[in-house]
Protein backbone atom coordinates (compact mmCIF):
# COMPACT_ATOMS: atom_id res chain seq x y z
CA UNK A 1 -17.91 65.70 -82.25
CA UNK A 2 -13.85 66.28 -82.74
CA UNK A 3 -14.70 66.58 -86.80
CA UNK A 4 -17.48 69.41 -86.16
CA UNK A 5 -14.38 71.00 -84.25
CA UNK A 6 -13.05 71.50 -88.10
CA UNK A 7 -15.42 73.54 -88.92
CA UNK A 8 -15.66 76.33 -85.64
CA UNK A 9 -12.78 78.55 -84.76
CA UNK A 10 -12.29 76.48 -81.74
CA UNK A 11 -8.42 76.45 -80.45
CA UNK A 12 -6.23 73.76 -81.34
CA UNK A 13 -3.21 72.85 -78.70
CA UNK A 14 -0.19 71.41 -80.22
CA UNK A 15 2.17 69.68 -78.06
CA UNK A 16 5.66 71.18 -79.09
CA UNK A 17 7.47 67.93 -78.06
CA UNK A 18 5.49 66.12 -80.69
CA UNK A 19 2.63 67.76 -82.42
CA UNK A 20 -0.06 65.55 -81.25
CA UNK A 21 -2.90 68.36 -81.29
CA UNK A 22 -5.77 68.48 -78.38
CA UNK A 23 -8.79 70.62 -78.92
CA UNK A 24 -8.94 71.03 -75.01
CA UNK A 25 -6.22 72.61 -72.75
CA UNK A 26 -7.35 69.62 -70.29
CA UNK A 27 -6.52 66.78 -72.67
CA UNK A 28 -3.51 68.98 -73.72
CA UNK A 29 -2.19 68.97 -70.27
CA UNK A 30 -2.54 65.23 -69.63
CA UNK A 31 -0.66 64.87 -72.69
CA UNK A 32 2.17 67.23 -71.35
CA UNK A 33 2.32 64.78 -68.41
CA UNK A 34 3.43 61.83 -70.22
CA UNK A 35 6.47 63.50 -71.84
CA UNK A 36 7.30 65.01 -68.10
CA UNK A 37 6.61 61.58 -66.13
CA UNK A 38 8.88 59.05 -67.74
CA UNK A 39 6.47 56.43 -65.90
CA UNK A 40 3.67 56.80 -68.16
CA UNK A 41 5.85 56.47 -71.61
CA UNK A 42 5.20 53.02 -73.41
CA UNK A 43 8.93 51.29 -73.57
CA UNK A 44 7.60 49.93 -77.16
CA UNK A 45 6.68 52.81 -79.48
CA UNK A 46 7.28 55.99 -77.09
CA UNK A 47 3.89 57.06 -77.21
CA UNK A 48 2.83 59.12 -73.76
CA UNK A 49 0.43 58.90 -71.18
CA UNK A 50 -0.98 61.42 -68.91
CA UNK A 51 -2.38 58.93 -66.38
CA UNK A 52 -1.05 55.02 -65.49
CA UNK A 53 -4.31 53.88 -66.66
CA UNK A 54 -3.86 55.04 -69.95
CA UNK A 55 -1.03 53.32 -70.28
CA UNK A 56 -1.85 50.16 -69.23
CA UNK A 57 -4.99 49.93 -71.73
CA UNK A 58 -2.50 50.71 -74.58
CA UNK A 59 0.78 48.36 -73.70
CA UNK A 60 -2.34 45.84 -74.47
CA UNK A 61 -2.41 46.80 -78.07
CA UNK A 62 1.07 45.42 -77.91
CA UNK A 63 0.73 42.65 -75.77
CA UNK A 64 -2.42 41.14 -77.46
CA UNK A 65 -1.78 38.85 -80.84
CA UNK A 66 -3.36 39.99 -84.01
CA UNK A 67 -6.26 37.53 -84.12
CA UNK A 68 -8.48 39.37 -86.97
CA UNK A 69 -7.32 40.21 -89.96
CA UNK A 70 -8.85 42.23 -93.32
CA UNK A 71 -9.43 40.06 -96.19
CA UNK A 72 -8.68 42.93 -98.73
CA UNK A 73 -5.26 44.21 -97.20
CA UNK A 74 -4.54 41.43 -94.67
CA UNK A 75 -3.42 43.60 -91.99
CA UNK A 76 -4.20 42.36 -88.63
CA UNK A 77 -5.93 43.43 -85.74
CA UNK A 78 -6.10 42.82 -81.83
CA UNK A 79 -9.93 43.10 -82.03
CA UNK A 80 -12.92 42.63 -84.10
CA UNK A 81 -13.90 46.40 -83.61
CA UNK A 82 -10.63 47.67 -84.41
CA UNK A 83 -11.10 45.75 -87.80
CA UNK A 84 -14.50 47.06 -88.27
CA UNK A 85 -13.22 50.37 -88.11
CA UNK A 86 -10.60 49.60 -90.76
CA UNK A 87 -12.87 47.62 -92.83
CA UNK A 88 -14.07 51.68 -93.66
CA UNK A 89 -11.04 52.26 -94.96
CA UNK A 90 -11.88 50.31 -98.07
CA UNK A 91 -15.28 50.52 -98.22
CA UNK A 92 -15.45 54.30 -98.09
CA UNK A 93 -18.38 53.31 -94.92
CA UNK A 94 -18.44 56.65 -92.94
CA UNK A 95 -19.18 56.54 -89.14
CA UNK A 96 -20.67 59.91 -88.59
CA UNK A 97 -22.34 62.58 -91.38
CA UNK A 98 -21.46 65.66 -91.49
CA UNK A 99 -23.74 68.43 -92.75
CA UNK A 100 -21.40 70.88 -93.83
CA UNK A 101 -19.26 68.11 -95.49
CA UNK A 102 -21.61 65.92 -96.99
């Protein structure tokens, strides 16, 4: 859905603090909220969160050892889907067609 985005003259938010882009104002503003509520910025990496939740599921990415890791680049993962997902990076393995791309 966010790649068919591309190709419609939908609006693009960029945050001016750090030009993460959001395609909705609502996902834009949650964004916003991170960089205004010091309470929901990850003490590792910086990264902002618009709700504690959010947060909390990502300070796991840090927390959690790299137990998988690729066989053709050995970079590790925290989980066998996030591998997966890299694993495309070398095989060239797209998730989703697109028509107007493809």
């Amino acid at each position: 859905k966010k790649h068919t985005l591309t190709h419609s003259a939908v609006r693009v938010f960029s945050c001016e603090l750090c030009q993460k882009k959001n395609h909705t104002i609502v996902r834009m503003i949650g964004h916003l909220k991170g960089h205004l509520n010091p309470k929901h910025r990850c003490h590792i990496c910086a990264n902002c969160f618009g709700r504690p939740e959010l947060l909390e599921a990502h300070l796991q990415t840090h927390a959690a050892q790299p137990l998988h890791q690729c066989q053709v680049c050995a970079k590790s993962f925290v989980s066998a889907d996030r591998l997966h997902g890299h694993m495309r990076t070398h095989t060239g393995e797209k998730r989703f067609t697109c028509e107007l791309c493809d």
